[in-house]
N, C-alpha and C. Protein backbone atom coordinates (compact mmCIF):
# COMPACT_ATOMS: atom_id res chain seq x y z
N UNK A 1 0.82 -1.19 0.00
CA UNK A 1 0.00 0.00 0.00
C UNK A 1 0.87 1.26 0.00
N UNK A 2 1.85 1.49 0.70
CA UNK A 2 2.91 2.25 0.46
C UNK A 2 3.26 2.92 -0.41
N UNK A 3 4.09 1.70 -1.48
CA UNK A 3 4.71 1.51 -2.48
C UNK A 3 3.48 2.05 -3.48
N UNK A 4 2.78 1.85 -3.45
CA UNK A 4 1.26 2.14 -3.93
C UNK A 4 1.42 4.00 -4.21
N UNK A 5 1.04 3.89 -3.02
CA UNK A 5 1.07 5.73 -2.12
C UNK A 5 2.30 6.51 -2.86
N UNK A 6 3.67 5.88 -2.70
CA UNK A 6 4.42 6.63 -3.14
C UNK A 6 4.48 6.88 -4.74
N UNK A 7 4.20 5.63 -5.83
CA UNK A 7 4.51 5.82 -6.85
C UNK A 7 3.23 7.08 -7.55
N UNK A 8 2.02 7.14 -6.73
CA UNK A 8 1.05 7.50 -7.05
C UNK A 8 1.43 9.48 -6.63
N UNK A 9 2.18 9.41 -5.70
CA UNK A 9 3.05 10.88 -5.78
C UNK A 9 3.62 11.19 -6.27
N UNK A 10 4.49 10.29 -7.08
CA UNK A 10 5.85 10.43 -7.90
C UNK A 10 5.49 10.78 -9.14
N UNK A 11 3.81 9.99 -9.41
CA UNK A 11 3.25 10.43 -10.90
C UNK A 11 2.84 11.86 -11.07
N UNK A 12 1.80 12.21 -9.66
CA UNK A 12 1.36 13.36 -9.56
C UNK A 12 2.75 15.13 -9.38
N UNK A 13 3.76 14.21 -9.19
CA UNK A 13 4.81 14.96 -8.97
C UNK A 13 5.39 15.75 -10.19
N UNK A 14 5.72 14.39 -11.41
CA UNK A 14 6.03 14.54 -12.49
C UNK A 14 5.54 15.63 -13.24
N UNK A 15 3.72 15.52 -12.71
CA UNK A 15 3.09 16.39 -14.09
C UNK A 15 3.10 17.98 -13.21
N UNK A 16 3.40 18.25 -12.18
CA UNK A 16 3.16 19.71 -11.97
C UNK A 16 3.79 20.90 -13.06
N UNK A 17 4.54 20.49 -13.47
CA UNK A 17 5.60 21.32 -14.82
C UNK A 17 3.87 21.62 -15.52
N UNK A 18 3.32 20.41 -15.83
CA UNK A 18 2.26 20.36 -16.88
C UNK A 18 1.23 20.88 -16.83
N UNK A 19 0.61 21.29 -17.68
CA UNK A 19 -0.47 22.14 -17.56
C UNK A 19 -1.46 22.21 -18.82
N UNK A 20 -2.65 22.29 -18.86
CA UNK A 20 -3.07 22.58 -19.53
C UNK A 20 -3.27 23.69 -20.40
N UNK A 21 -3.36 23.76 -21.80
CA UNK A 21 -3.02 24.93 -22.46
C UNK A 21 -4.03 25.50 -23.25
N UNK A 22 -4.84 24.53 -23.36
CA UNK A 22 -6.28 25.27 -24.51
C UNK A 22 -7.07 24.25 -25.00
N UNK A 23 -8.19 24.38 -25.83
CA UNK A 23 -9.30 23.27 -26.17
C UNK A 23 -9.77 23.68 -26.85
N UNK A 24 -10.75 22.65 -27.71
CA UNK A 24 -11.77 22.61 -28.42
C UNK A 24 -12.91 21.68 -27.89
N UNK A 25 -14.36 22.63 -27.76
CA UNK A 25 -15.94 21.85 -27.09
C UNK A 25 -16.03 21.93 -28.52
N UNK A 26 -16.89 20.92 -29.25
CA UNK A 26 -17.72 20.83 -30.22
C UNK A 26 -19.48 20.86 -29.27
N UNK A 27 -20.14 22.02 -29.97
CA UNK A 27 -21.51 21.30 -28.77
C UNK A 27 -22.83 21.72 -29.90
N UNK A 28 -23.49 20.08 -29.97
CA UNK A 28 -24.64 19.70 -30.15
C UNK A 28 -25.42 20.06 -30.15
N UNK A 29 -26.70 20.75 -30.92
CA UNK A 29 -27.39 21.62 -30.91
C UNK A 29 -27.43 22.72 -31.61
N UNK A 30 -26.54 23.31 -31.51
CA UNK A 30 -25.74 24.72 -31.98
C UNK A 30 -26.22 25.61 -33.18
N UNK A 31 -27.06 25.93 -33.59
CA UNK A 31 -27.34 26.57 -34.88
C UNK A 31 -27.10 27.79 -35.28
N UNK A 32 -27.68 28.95 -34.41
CA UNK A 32 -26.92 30.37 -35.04
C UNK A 32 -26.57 30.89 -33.70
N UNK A 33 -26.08 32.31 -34.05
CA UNK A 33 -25.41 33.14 -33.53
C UNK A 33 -26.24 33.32 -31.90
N UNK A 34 -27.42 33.37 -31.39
CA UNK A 34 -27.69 33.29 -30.83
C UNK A 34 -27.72 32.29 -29.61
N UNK A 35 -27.49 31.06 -30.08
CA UNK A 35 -27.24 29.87 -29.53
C UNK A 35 -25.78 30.05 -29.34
N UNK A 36 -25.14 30.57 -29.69
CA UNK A 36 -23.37 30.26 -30.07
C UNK A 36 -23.33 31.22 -28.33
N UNK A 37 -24.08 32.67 -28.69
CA UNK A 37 -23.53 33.71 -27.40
C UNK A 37 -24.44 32.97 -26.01
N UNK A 38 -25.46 32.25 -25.80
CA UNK A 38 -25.78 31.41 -24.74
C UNK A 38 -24.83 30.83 -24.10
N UNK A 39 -23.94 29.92 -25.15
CA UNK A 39 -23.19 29.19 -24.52
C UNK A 39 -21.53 29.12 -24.00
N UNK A 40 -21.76 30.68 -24.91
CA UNK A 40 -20.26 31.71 -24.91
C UNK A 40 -20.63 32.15 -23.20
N UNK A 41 -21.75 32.88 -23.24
CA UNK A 41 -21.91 33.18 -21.74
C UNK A 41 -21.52 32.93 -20.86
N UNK A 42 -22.67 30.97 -20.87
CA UNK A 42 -22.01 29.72 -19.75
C UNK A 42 -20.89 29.56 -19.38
N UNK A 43 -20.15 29.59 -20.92
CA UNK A 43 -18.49 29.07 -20.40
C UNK A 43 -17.63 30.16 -19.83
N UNK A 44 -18.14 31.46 -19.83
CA UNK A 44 -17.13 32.50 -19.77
C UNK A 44 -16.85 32.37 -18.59
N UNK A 45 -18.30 32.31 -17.85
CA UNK A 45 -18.45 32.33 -16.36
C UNK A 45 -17.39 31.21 -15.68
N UNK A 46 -16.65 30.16 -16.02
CA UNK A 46 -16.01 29.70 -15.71
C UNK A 46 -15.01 30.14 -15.49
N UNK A 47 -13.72 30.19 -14.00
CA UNK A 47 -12.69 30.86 -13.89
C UNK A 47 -11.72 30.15 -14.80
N UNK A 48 -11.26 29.03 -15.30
CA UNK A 48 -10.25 28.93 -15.93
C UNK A 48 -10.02 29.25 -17.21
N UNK A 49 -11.20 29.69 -17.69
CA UNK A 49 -11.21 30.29 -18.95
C UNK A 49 -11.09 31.49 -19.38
N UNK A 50 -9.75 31.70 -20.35
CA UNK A 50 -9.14 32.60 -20.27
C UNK A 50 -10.04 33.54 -21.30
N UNK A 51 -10.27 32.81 -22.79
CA UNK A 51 -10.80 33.15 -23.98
C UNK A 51 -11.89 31.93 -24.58
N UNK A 52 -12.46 32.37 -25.40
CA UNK A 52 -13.06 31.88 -26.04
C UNK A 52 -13.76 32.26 -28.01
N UNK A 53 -13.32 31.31 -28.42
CA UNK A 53 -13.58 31.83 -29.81
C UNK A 53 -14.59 31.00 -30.70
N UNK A 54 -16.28 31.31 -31.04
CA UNK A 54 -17.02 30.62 -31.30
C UNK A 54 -16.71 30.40 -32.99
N UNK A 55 -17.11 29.23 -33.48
CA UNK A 55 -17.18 28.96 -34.89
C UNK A 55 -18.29 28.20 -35.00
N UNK A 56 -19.37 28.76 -35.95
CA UNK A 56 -20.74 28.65 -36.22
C UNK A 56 -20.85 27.70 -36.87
N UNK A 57 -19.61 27.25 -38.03
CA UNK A 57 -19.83 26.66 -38.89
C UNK A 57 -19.30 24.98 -38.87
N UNK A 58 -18.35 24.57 -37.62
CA UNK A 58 -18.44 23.93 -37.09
C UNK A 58 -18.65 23.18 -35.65
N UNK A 59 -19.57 24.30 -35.33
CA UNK A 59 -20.88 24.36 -33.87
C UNK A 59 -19.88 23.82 -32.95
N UNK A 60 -18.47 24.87 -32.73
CA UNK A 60 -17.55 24.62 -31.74
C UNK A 60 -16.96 25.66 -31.12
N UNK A 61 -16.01 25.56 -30.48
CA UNK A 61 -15.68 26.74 -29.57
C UNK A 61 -13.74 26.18 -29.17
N UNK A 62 -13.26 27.53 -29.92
CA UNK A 62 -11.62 27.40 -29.17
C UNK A 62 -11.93 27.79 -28.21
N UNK A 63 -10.75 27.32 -26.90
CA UNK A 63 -10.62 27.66 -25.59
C UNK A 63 -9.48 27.84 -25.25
N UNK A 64 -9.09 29.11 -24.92
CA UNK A 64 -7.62 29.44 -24.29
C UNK A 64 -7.86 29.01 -22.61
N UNK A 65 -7.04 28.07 -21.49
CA UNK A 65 -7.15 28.20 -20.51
C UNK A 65 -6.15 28.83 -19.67
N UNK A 66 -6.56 29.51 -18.51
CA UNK A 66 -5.73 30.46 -17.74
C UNK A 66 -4.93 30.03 -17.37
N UNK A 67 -3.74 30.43 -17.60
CA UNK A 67 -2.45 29.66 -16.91
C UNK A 67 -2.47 29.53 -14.64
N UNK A 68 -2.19 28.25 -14.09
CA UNK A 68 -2.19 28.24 -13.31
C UNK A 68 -3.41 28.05 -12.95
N UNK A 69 -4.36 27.81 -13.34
CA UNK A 69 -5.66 27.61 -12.30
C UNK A 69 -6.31 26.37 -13.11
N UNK A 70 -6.81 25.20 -12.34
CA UNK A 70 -7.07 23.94 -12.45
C UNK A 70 -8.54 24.18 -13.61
N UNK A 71 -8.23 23.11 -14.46
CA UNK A 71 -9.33 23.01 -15.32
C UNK A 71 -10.24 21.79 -15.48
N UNK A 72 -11.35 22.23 -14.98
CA UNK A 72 -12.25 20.98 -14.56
C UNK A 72 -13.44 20.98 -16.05
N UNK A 73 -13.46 19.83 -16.64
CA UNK A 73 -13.78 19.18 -17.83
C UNK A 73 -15.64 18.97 -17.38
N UNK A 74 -15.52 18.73 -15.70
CA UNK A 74 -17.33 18.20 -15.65
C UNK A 74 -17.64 19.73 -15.43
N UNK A 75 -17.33 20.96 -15.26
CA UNK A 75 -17.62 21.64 -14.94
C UNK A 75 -17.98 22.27 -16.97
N UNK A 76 -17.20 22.03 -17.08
CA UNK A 76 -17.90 22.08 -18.85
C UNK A 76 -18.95 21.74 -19.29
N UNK A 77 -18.95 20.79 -18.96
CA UNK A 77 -20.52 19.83 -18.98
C UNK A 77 -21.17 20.62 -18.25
N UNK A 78 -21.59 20.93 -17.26
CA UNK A 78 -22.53 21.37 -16.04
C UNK A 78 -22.89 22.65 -17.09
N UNK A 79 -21.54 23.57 -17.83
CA UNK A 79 -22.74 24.91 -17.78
C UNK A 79 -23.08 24.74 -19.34
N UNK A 80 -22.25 23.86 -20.27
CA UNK A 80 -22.92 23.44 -21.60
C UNK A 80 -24.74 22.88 -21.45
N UNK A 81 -24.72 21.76 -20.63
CA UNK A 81 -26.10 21.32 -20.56
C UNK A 81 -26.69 22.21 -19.40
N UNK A 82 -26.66 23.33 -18.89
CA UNK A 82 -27.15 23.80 -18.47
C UNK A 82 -27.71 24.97 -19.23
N UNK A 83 -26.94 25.53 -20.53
CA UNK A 83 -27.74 26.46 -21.09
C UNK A 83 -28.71 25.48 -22.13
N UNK A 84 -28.83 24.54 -22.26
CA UNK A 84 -29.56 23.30 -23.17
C UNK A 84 -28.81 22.56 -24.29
N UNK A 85 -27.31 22.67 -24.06
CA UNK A 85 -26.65 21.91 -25.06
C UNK A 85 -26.25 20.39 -24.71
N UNK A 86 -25.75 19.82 -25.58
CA UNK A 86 -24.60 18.98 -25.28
C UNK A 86 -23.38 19.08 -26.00
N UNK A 87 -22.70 18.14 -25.57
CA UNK A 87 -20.89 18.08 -25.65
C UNK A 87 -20.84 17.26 -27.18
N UNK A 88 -20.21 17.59 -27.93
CA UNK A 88 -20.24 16.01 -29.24
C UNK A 88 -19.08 16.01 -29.01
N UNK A 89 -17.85 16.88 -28.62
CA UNK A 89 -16.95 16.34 -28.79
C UNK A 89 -15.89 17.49 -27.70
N UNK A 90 -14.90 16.92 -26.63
CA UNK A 90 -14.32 17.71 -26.27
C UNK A 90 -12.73 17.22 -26.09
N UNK A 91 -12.13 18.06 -26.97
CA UNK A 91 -10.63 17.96 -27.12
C UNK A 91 -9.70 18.83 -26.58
N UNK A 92 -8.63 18.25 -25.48
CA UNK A 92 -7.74 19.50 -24.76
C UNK A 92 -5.96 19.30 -24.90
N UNK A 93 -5.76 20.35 -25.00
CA UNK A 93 -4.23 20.38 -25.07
C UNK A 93 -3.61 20.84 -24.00
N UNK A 94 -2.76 19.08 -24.10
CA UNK A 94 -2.01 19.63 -22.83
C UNK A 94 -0.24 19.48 -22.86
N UNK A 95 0.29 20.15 -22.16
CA UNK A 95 1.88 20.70 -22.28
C UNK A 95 2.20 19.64 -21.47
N UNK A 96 2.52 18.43 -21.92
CA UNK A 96 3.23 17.37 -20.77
C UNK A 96 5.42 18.05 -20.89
N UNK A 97 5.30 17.37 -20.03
CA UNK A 97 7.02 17.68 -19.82
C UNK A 97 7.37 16.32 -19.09
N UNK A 98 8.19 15.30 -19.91
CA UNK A 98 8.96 14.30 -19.64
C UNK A 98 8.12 13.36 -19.20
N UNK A 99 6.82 12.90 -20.14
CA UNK A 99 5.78 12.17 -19.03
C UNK A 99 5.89 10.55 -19.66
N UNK A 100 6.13 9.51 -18.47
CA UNK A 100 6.23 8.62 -19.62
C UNK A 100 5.01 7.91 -19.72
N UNK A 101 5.20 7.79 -20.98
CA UNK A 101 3.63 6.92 -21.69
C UNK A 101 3.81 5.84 -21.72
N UNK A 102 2.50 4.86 -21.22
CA UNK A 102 2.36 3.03 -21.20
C UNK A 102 0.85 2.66 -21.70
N UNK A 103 1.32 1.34 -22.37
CA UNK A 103 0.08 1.06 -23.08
C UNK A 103 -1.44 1.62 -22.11
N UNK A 104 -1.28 1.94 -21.02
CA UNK A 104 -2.82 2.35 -20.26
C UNK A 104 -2.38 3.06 -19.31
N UNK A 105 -1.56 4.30 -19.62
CA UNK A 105 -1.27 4.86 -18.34
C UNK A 105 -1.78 5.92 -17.68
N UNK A 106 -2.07 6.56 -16.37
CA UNK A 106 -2.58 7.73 -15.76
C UNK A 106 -1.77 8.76 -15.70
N UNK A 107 -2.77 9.46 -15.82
CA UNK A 107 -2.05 11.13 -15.42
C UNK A 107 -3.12 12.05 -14.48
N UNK A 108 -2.25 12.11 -13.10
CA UNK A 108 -3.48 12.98 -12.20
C UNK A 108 -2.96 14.22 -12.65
N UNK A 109 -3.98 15.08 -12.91
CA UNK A 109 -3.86 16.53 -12.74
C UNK A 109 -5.43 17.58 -11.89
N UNK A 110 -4.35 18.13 -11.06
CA UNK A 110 -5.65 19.02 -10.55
C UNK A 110 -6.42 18.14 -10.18
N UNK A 111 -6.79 17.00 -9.25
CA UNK A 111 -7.86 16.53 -8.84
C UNK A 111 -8.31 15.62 -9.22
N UNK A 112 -7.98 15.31 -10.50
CA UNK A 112 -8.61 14.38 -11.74
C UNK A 112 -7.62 13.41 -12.06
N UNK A 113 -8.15 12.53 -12.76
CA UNK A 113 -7.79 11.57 -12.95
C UNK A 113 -7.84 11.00 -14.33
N UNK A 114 -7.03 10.70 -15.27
CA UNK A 114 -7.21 10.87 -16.86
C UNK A 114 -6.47 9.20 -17.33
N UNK A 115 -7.49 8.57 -17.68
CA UNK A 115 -6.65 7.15 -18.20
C UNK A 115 -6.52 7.34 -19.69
N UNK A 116 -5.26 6.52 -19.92
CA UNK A 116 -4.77 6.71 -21.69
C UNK A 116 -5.10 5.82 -21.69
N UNK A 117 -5.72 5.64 -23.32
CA UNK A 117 -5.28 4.10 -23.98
C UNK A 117 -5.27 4.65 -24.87
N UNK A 118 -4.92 3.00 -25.89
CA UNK A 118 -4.73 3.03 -27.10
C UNK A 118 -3.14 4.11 -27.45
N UNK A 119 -2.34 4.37 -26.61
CA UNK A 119 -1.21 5.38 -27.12
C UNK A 119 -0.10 4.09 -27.30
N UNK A 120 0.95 5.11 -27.81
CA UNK A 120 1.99 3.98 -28.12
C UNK A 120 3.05 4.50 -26.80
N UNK A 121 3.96 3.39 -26.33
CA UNK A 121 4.94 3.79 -25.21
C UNK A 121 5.97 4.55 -25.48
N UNK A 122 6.14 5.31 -24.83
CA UNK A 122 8.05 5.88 -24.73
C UNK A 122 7.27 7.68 -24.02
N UNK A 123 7.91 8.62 -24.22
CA UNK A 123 7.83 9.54 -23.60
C UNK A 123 6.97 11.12 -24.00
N UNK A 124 5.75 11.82 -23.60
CA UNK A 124 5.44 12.70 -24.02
C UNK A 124 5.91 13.99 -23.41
N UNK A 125 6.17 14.95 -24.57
CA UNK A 125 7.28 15.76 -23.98
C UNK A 125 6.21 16.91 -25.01
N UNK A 126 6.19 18.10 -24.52
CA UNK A 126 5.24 19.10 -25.57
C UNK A 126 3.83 19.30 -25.30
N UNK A 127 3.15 20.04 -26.58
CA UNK A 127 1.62 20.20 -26.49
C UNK A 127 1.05 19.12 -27.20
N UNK A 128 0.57 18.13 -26.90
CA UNK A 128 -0.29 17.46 -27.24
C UNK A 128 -1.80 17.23 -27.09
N UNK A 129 -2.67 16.80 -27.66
CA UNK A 129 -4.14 17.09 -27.88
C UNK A 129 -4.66 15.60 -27.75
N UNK A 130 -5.51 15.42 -26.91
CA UNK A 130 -6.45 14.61 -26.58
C UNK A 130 -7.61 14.63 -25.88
N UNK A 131 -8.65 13.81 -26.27
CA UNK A 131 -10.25 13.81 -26.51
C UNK A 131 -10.57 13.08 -25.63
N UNK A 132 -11.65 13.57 -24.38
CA UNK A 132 -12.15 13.07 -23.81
C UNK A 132 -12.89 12.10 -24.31
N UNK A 133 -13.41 11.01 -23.68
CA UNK A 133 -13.95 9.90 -24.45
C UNK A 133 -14.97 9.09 -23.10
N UNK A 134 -15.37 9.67 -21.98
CA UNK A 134 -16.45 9.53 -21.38
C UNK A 134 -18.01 9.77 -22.22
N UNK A 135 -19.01 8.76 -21.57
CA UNK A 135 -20.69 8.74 -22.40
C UNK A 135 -20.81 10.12 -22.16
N UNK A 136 -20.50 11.56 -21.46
CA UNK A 136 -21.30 12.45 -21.31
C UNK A 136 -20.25 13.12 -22.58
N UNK A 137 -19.41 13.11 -22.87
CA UNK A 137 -18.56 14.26 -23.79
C UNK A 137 -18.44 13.49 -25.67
N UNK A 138 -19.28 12.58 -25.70
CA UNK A 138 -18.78 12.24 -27.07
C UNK A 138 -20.56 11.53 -27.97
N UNK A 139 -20.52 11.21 -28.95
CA UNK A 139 -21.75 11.11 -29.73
C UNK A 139 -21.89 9.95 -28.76
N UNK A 140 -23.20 9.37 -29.14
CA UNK A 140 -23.47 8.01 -28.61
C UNK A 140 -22.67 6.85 -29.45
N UNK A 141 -22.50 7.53 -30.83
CA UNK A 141 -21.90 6.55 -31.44
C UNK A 141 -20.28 6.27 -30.95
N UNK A 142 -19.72 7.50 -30.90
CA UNK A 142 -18.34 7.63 -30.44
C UNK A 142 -18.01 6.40 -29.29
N UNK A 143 -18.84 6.88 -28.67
CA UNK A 143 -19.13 6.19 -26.95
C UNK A 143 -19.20 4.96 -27.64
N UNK A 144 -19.88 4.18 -27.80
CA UNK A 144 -20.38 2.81 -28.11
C UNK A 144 -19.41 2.06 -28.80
N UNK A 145 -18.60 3.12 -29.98
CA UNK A 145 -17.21 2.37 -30.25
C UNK A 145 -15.82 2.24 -29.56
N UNK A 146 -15.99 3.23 -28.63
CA UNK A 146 -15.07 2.89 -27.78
C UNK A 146 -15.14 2.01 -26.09
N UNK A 147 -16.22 2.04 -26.07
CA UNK A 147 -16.63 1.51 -25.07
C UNK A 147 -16.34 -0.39 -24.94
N UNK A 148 -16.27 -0.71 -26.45
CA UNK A 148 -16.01 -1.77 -27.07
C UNK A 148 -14.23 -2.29 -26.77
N UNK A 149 -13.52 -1.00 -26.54
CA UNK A 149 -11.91 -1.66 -26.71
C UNK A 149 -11.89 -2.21 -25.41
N UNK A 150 -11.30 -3.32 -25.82
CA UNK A 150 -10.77 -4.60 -24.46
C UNK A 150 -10.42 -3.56 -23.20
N UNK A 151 -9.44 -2.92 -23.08
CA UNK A 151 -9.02 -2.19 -22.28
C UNK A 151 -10.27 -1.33 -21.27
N UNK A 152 -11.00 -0.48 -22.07
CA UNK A 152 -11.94 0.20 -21.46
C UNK A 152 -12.91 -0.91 -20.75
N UNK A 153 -13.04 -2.09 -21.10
CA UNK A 153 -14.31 -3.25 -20.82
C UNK A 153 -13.85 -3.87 -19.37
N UNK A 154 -11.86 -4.13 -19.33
CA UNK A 154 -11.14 -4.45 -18.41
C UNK A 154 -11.34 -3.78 -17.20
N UNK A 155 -11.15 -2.54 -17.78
CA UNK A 155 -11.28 -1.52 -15.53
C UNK A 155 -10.37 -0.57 -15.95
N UNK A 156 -9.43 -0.78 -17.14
CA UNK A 156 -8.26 -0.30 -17.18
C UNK A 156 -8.54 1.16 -17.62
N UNK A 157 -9.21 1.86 -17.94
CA UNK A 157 -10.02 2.48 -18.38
C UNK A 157 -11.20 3.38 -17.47
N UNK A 158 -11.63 3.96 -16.77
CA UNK A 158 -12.82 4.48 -16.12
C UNK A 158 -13.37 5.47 -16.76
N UNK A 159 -14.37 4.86 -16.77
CA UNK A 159 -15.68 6.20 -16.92
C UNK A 159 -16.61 6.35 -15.74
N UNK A 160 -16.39 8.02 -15.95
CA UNK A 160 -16.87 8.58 -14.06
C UNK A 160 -18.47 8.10 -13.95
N UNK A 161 -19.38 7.39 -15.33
CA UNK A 161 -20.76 7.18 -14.74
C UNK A 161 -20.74 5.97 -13.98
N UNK A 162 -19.88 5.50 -14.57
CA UNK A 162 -19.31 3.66 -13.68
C UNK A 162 -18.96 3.18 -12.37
N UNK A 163 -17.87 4.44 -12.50
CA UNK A 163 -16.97 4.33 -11.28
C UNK A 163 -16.84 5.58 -10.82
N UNK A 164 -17.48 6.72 -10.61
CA UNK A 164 -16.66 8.06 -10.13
C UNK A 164 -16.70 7.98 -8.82
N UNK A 165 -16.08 8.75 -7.95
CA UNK A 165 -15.96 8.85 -6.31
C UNK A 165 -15.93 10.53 -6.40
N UNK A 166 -16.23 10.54 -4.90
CA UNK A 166 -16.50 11.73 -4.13
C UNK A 166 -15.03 12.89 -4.48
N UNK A 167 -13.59 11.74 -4.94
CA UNK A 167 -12.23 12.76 -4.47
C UNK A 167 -12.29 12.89 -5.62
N UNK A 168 -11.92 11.98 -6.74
CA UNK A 168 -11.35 12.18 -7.93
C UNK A 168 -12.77 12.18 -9.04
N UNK A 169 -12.50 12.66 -10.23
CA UNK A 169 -13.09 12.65 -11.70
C UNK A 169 -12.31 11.47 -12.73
N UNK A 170 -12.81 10.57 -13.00
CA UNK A 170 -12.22 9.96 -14.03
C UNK A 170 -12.66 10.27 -15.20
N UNK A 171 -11.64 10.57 -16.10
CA UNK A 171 -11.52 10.31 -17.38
C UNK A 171 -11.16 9.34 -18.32
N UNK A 172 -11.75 9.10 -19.43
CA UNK A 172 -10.82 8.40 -20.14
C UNK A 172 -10.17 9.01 -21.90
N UNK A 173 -9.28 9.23 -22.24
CA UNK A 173 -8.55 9.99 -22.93
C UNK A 173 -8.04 8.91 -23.70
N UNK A 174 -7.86 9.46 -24.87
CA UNK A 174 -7.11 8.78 -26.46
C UNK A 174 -6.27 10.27 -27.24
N UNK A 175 -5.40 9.94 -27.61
CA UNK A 175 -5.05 10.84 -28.08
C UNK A 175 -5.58 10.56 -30.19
């Protein structure tokens, strides 16, 4: 349990360099300009959001996030389906520094909890971009095909409707 404890600091240790750097929500629903500033609203109100830049034409939204302040992904959800949308697709970039990658590996950040699959091993170093892949952030279809890989079916994998707890948020991430 220890040994447990410690390696599980050593991970969370690694990524403090790291940070998140910006995104793309694709959200469902979306038709004109009016709908676009609803949900421009919702998200503004969020503190980690630095900017935001709507595109009508593919019913999405860039996201600059604020440097230094934790970026919570359900809290996206909460004010997307709270002005009457949903999520089809949410993709974030993040600045790893020296992180090493394994066929199913974690990365805590800020509270959360983010499982890889499907990546290949050796080391992520840079901005890289990856897609949430929980039932609340992706089509049903999305969901249903991934829900299918051995890995996600194993445990190896969490999705927070399955398994979430009171401390942490699970994710599950593909790049």
């Amino acid at each position: 349990m220890l040994r447990l404890l410690i390696l599980l600091l050593l991970i969370s240790c690694s990524t403090l360099k790291s940070q998140f750097v910006s995104g793309n929500v694709r959200v469902d629903g979306l038709t004109c300009s009016m709908c676009s500033k609803t949900v421009h609203k919702a998200l503004f109100e969020l503190a980690f959001i630095d900017s935001l830049t709507p595109d009508l034409q593919t019913a999405s939204f860039k996201i600059v996030f604020k440097k230094g302040v934790p970026v919570d992904p359900e809290a996206m959800l909460g004010k997307i389906t709270g002005a009457g949308f949903s999520i089809g697709e949410l993709k974030l970039d993040f600045k790893f520094s020296n992180f090493d990658a394994q066929s199913s590996v974690v990365l805590f950040k800020d509270n959360m909890q983010y499982h890889f699959f499907g990546i290949k091993e050796g080391t992520l170093d840079g901005e890289k971009s990856f897609k949430i892949m929980n039932k609340r952030f992706v089509s049903k279809k999305q969901y249903k095909a991934y829900s299918k890989d051995p890995k996600y079916k194993a445990g190896l994998v969490f999705d927070k409707d399955m398994c979430g707890t009171a401390n942490l948020n699970y994710f599950a991430v593909t790049f």
